[in-house]
Protein backbone atom coordinates (compact mmCIF):
# COMPACT_ATOMS: atom_id res chain seq x y z
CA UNK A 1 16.61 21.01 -34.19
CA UNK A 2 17.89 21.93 -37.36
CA UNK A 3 16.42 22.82 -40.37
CA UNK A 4 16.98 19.38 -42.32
CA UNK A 5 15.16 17.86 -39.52
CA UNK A 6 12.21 19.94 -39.26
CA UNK A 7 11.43 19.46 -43.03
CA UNK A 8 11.14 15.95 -42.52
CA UNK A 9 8.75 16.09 -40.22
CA UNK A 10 7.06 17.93 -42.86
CA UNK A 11 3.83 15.17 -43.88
CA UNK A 12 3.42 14.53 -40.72
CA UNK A 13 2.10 17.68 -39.04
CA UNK A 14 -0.68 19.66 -38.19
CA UNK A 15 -1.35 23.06 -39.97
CA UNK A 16 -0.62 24.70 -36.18
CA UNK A 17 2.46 22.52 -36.28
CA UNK A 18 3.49 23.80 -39.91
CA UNK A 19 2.58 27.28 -38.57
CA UNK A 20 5.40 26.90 -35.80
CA UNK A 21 7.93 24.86 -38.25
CA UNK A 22 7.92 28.30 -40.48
CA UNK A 23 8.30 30.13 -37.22
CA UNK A 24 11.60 28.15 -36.50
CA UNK A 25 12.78 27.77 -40.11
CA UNK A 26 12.88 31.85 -40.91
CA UNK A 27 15.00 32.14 -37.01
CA UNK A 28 17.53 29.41 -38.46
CA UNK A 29 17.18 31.18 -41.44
CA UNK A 30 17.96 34.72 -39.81
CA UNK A 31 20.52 32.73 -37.10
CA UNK A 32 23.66 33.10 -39.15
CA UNK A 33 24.90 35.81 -42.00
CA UNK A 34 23.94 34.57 -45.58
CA UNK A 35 27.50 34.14 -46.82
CA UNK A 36 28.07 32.00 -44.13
CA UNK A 37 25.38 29.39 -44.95
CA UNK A 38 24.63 30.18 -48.97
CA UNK A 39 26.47 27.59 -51.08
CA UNK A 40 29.18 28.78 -53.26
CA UNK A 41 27.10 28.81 -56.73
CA UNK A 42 24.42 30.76 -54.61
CA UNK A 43 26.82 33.42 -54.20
CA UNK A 44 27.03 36.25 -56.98
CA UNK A 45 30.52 36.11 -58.93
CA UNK A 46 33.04 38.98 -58.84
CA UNK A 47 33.47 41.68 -60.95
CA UNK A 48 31.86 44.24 -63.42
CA UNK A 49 29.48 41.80 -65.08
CA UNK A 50 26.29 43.44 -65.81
CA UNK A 51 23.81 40.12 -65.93
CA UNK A 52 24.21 37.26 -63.41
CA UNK A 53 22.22 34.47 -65.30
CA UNK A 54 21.56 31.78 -62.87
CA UNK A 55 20.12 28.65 -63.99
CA UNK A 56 18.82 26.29 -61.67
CA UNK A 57 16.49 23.57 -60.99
CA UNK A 58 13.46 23.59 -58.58
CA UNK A 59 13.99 23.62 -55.13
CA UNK A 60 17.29 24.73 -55.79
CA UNK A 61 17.02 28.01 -53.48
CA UNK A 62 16.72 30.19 -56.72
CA UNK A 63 14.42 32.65 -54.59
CA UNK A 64 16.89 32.87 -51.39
CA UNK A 65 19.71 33.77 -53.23
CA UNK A 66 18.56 36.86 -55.60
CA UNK A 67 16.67 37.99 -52.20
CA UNK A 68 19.68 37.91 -50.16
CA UNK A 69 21.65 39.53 -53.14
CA UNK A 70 19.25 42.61 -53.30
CA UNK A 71 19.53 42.93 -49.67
CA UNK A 72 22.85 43.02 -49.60
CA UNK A 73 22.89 45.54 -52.61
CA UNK A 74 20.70 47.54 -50.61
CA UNK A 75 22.45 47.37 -47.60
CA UNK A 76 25.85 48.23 -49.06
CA UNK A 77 24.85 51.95 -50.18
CA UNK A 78 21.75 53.99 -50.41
CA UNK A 79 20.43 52.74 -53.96
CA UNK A 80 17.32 52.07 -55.63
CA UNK A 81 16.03 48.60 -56.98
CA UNK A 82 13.46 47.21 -59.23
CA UNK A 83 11.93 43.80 -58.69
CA UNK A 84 9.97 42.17 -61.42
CA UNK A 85 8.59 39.02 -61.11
CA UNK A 86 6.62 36.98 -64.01
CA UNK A 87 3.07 38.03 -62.39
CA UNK A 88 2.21 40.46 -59.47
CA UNK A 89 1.02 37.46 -57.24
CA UNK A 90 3.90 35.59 -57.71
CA UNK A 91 6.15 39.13 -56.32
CA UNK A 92 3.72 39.47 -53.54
CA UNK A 93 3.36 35.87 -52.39
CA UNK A 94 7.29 34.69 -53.23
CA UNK A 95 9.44 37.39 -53.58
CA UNK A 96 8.05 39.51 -50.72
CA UNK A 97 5.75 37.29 -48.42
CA UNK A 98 6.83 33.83 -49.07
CA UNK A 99 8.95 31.79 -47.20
CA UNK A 100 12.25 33.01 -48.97
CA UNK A 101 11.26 36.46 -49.74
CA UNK A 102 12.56 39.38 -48.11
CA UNK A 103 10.44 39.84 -45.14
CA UNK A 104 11.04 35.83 -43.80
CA UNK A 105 14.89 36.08 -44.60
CA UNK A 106 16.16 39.89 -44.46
CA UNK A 107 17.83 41.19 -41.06
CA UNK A 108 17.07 43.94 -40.98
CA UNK A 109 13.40 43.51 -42.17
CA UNK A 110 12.63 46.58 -44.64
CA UNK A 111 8.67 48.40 -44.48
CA UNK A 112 6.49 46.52 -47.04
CA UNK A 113 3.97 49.16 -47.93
CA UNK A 114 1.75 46.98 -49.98
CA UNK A 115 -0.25 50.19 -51.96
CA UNK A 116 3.35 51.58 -53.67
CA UNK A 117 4.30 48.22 -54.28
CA UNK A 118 8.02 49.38 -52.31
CA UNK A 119 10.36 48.14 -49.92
CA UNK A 120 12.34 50.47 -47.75
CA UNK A 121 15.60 50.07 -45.54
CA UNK A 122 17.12 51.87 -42.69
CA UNK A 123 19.17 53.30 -44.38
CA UNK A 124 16.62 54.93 -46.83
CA UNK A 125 17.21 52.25 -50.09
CA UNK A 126 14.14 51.37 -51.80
CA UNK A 127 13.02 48.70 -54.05
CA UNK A 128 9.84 48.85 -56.45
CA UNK A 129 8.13 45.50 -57.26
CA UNK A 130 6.40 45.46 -60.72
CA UNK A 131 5.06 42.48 -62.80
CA UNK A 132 6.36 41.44 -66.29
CA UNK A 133 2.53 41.35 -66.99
CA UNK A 134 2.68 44.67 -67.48
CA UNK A 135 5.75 45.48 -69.57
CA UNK A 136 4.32 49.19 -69.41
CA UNK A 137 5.12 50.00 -65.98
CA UNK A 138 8.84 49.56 -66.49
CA UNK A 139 8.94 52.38 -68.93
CA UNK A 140 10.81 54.92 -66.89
CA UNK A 141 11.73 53.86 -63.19
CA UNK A 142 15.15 54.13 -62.85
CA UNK A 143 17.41 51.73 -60.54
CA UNK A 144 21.06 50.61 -59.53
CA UNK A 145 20.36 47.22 -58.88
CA UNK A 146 17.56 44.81 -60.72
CA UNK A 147 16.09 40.85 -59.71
CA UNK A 148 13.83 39.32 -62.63
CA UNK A 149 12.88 35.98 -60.85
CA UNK A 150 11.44 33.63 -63.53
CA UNK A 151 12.34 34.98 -66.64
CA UNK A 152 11.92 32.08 -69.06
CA UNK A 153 7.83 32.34 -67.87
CA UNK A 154 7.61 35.49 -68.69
CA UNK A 155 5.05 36.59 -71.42
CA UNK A 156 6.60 39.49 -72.47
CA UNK A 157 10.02 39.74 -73.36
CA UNK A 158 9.87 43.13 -73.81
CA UNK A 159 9.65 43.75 -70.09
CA UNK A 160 13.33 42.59 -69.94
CA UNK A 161 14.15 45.10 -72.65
CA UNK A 162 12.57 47.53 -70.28
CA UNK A 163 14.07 46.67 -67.45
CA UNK A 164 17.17 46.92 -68.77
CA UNK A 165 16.71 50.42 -70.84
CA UNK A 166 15.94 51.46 -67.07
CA UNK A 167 19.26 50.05 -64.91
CA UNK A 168 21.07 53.09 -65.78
CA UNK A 169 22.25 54.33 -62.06
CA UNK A 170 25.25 54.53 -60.51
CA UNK A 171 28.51 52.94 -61.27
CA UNK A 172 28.20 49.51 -62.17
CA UNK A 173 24.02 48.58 -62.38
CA UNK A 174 23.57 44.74 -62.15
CA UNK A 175 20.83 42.19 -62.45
CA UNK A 176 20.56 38.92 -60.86
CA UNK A 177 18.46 36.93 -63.12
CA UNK A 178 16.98 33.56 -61.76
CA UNK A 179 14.76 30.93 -63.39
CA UNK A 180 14.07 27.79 -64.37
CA UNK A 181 15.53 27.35 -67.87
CA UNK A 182 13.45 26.76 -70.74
CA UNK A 183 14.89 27.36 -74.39
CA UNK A 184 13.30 30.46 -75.00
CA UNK A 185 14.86 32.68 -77.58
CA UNK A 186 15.58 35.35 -74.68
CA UNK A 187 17.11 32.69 -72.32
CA UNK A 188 19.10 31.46 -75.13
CA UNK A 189 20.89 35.05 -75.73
CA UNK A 190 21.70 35.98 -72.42
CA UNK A 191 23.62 32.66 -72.68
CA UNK A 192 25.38 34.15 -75.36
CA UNK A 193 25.45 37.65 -74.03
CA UNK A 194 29.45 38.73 -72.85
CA UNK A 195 28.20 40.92 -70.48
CA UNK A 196 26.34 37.85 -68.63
CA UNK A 197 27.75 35.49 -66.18
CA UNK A 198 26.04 32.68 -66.24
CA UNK A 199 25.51 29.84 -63.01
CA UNK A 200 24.08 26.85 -63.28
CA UNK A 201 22.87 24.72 -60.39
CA UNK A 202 20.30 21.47 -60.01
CA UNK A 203 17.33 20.83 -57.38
CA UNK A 204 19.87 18.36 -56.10
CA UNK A 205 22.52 21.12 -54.66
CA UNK A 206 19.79 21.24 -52.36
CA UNK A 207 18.49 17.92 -51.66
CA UNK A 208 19.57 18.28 -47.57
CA UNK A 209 17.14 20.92 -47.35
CA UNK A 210 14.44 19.88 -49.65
CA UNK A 211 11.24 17.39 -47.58
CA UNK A 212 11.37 13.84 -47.55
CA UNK A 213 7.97 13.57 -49.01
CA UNK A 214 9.46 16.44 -52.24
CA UNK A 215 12.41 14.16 -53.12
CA UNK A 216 10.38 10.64 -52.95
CA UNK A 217 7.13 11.62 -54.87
CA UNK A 218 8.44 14.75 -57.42
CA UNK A 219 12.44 13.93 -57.61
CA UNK A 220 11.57 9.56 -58.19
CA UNK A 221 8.66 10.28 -60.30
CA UNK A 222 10.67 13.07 -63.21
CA UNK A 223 14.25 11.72 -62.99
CA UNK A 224 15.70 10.85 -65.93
CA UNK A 225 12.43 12.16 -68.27
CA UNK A 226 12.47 15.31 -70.37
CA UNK A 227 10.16 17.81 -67.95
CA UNK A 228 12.85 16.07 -65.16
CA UNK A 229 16.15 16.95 -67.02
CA UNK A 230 14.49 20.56 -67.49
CA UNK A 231 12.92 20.71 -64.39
CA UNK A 232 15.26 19.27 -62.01
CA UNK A 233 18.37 19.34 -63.54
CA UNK A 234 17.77 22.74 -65.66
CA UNK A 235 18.98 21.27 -68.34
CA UNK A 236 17.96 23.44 -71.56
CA UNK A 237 16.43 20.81 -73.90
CA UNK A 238 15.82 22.11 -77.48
CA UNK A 239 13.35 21.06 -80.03
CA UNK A 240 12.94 17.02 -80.41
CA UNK A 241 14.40 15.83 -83.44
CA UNK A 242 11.26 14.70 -84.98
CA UNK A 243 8.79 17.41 -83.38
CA UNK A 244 6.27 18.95 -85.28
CA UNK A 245 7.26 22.38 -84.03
CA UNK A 246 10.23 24.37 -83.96
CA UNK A 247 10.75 26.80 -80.84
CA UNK A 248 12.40 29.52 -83.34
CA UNK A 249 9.42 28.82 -85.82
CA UNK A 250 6.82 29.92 -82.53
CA UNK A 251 9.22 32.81 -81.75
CA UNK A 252 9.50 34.40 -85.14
CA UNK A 253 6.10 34.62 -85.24
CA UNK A 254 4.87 35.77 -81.87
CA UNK A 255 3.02 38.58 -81.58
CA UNK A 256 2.13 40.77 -78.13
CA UNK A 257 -1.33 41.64 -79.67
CA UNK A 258 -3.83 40.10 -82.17
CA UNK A 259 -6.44 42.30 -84.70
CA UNK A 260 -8.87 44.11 -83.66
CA UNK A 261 -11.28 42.20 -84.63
CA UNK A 262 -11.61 37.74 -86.28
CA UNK A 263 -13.53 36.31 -88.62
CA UNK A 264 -14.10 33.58 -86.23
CA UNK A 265 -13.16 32.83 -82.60
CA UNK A 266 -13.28 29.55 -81.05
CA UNK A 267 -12.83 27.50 -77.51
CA UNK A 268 -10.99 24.39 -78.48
CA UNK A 269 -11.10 21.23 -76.26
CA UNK A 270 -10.02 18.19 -75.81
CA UNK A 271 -11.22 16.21 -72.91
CA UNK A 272 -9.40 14.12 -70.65
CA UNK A 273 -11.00 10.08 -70.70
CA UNK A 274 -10.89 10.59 -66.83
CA UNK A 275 -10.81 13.13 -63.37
CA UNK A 276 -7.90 11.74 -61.69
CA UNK A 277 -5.48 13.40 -60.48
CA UNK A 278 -2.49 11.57 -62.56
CA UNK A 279 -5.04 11.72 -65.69
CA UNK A 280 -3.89 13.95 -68.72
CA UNK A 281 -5.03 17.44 -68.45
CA UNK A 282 -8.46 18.49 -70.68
CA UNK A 283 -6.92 21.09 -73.29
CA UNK A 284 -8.30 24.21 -73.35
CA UNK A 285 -7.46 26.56 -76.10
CA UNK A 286 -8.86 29.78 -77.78
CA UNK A 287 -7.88 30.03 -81.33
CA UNK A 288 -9.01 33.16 -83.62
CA UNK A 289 -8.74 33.58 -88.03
CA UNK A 290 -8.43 37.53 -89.36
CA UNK A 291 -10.00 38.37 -91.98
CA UNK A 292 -6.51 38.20 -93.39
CA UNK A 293 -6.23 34.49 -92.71
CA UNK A 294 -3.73 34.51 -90.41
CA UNK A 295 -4.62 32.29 -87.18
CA UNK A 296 -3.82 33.26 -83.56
CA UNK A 297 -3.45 31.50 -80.43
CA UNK A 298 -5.15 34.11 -77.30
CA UNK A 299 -5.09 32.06 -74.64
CA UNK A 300 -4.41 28.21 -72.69
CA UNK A 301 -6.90 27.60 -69.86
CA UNK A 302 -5.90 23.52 -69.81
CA UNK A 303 -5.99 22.27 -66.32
CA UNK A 304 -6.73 18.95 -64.99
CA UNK A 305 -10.05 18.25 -62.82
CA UNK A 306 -13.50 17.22 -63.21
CA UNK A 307 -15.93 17.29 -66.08
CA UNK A 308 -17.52 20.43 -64.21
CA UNK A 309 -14.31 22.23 -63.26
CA UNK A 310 -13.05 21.96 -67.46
CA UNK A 311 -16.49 23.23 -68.56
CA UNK A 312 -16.45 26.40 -66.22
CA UNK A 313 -13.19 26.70 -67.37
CA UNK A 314 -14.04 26.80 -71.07
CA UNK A 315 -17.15 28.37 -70.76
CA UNK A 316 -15.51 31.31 -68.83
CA UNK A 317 -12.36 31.24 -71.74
CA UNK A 318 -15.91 31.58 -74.21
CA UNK A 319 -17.38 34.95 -72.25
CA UNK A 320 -13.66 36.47 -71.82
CA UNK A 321 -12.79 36.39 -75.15
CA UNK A 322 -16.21 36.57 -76.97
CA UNK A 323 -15.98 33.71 -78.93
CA UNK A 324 -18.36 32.50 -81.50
CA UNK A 325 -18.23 28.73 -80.67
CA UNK A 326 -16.78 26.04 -78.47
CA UNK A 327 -15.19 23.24 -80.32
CA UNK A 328 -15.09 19.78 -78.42
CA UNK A 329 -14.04 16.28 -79.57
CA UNK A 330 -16.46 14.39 -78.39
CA UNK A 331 -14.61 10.27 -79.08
CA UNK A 332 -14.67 9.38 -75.80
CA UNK A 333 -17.67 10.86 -73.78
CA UNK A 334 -19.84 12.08 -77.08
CA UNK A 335 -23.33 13.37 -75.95
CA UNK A 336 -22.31 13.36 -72.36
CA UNK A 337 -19.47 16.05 -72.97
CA UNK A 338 -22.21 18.23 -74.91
CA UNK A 339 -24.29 17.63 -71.74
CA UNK A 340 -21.75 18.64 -69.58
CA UNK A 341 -21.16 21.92 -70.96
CA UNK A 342 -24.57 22.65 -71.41
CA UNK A 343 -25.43 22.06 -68.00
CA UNK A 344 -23.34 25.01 -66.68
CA UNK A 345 -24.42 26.83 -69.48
CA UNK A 346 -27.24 25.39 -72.05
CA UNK A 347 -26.90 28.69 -74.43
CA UNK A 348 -23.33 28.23 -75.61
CA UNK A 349 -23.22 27.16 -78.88
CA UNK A 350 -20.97 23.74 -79.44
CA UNK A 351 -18.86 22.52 -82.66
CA UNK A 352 -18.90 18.69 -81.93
CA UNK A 353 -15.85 16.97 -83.62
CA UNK A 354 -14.79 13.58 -84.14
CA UNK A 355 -11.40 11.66 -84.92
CA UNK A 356 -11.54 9.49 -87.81
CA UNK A 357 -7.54 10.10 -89.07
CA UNK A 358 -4.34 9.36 -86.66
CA UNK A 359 -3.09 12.70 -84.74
CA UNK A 360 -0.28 12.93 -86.99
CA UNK A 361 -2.13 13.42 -90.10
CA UNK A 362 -4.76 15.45 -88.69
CA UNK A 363 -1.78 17.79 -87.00
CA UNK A 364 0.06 18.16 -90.42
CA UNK A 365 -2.11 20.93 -92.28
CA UNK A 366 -1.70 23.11 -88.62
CA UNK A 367 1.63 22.35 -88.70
CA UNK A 368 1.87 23.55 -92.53
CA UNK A 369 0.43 26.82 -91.28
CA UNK A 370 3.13 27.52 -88.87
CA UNK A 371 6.10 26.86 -91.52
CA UNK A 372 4.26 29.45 -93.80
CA UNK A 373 4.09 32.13 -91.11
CA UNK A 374 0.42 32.30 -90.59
CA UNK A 375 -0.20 31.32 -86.75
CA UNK A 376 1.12 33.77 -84.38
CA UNK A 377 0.87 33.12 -80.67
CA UNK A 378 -0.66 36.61 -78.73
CA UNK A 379 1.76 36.58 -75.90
CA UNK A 380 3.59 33.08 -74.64
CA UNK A 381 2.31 29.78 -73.42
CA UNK A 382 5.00 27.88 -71.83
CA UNK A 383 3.11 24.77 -71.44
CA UNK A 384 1.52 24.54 -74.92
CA UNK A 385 4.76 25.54 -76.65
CA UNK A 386 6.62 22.67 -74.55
CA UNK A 387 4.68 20.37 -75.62
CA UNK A 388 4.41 21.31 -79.34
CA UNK A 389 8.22 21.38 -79.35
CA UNK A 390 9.17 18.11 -77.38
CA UNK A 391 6.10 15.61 -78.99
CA UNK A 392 7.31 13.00 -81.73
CA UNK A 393 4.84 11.42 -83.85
CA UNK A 394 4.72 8.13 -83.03
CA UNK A 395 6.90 8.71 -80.08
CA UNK A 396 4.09 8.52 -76.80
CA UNK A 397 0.86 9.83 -76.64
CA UNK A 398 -0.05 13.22 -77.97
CA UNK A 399 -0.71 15.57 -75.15
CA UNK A 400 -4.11 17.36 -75.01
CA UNK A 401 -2.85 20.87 -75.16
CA UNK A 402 -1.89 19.96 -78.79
CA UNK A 403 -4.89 18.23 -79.96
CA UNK A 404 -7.40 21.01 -78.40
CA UNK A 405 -5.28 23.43 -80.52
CA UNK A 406 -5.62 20.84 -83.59
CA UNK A 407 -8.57 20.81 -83.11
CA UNK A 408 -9.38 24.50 -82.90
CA UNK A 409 -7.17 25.58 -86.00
CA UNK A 410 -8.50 22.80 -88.18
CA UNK A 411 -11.99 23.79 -87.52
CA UNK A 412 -11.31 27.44 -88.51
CA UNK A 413 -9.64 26.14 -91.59
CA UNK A 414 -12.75 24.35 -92.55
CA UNK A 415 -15.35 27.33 -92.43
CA UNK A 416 -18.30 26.84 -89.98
CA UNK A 417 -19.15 23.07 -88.87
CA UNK A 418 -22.31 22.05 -87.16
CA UNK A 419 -23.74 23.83 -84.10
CA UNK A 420 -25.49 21.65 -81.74
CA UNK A 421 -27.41 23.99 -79.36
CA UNK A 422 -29.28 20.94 -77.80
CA UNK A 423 -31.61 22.69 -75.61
CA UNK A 424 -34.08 19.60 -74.90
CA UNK A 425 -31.95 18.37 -71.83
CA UNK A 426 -33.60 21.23 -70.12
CA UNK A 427 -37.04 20.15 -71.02
């Protein structure tokens, strides 16, 4: 059976079934040599480049292809490889144990030993696997031959710099970069960059391979939308025209740490109406003033779920970062969504807030702040910055990540509002 066939079975079987379907899919997988299967813009281009950018939509087969490029490095000569992926989980469960990674599709299989974090062939090449979470580690380690899977997610862009400052070995060093594009400032000069080669490819290259169940519920629902073009098509969509936000704006002012120390800290939200799972998400963001008054963005805990599942969430963004207040809008759900936070846990001291302007207006003196300089993100929120850069006014709903950080900044603007500690629920 081949492999298109199995994947269509896909909803349909049981996990001991899936189990077995794996099984089957890495022996096709292993069945015939990689250049005899791999398509031809999964295949690395010839000559001396230094970068090869490749720029592809999900499901495209992004993972397969830098995997079977560093095993082929590898294989080639006796060489040594760094692997950096945007978090250590995603190394360890895609790049290495996942279903494309190299101990599912490599023949030979090299030793995984788990506590150096390195692969090892037969023939005595290694590979390290390090995490662009911790820019740090990439000081140093020397290599021949790179992967950076995911690059436009990554929070750091100086672990790029540091990845490259270390491919310094042998005669020509190369990187195979692949991600999903986003227009990032780095993704934007590697575009630019001579010594890159650049490939672009779409989720649909790979549409005989991809499940039924993948192309009629993701590929019908985005197509044709903006996360779709970006998404699917890996299209690199700049600002909207009328957005708020600029993406070079963000950039100029990003920062890899914040003070010491705020004059405030605060857990912004913005609660979803409902639970569901097509509802908008509940935004979750921590926003901090220096005694300088500059304003910072720390972190974006947004997810969607229940009423229970957003207040751990923001209660455990409160502890983490030591934060003087949450701040909730409480228009649709009022007392309940104090209730609901208190109930998990009824010490946290809440900043209730209410809408009385449009989103616009109440968005332009945050907006303001960013043109002048004075709100720096700590570190890089893909989702938050997407949204800040692709909302019109007027144009659709504003999404939640937004107003929680409205919300959050405008509060800190406006000195100390009212605390409600509310204790009485608990008798």
């Amino acid at each position: 059976m081949m492999q298109e066939e199995l994947l269509e079975l896909l909803p349909y079987l049981t996990k001991q079934e899936r189990v077995e379907m794996d099984r089957l899919l890495t022996m096709e997988a292993k069945a015939k040599p990689w250049r005899e299967i791999a398509r031809p813009n999964q295949l690395a281009p010839p000559g001396n480049w230094q970068i090869w950018l490749l720029l592809a939509g999900r499901g495209f087969g992004k993972t397969r292809t830098i995997v079977e490029w560093a095993q082929e490095k590898a294989m080639a000569t006796k060489s040594r490889g760094n692997i950096v992926a945007s978090t250590s989980s995603d190394g360890r469960d895609v790049l290495v144990d996942g279903p494309s990674g190299f101990l599912a599709v490599c023949d030979p299989v090299p030793e995984w030993e788990p506590s150096k974090r390195r692969l090892t062939w037969a023939n005595g090449s290694t590979a390290t696997l390090f995490s662009a979470e911790e820019p740090a580690r990439l000081r140093g380690p020397q290599c021949h031959w790179a992967i950076a899977d995911e690059l436009a997610a990554w929070v750091y862009p100086e672990a790029w710099d540091h990845l490259l400052f270390g491919l310094r070995l042998g005669v020509n060093p190369q990187v195979a970069v692949a991600t999903t594009p986003r227009p990032t400032a780095l993704i934007k000069s590697l575009i630019k960059d001579p010594t890159a080669h650049v490939t672009r490819g779409s989720t649909y290259d790979n549409r005989a391979n991809l499940a039924k169940q993948f192309i009629d519920n993701v590929i019908s629902r985005y197509e044709g939308t903006r996360m779709g073009r970006q998404e699917l098509n890996a299209e690199i969509l700049d600002d909207a025209p009328g957005a708020m936000w600029k993406r070079d704006q963000i950039d100029k002012n990003r920062l890899a740490d914040g003070p010491k120390s705020y004059r405030r800290l605060l857990v912004a939200i913005d609660p979803a109406a409902t639970s569901r799972a097509t509802s908008d998400e509940h935004g979750i963001i921590v926003v901090g003033e220096s005694y300088s008054g500059h304003y910072f963005v720390l972190a974006d805990s947004s997810l969607r779920g229940t009423p229970r599942e957003w207040a751990i969430a923001a209660i455990a963004a409160y502890n983490t970062h030591k934060a003087d207040a949450i701040v909730i809008e409480v228009n649709q759900g009022g007392e309940m969504a104090v209730s609901t936070l208190q109930t998990v846990d009824k010490h946290v001291p809440i900043v209730t807030v209410h809408a009385s302007r449009g989103k616009e207006i109440r968005a332009e003196p945050v907006a303001s702040l960013y043109q002048q300089g004075k709100v720096h993100h700590v570190g890089f929120f893909p989702e938050l910055e997407d949204q800040m850069c692709s909302w019109e006014p007027g144009i659709g709903a504003s999404p939640d990540r937004i107003d929680a950080l409205v919300w959050g900044i405008v509060e800190l603007m406006s000195g100390p509002g009212q605390v409600e500690y509310a204790p009485s629920i608990w008798g």
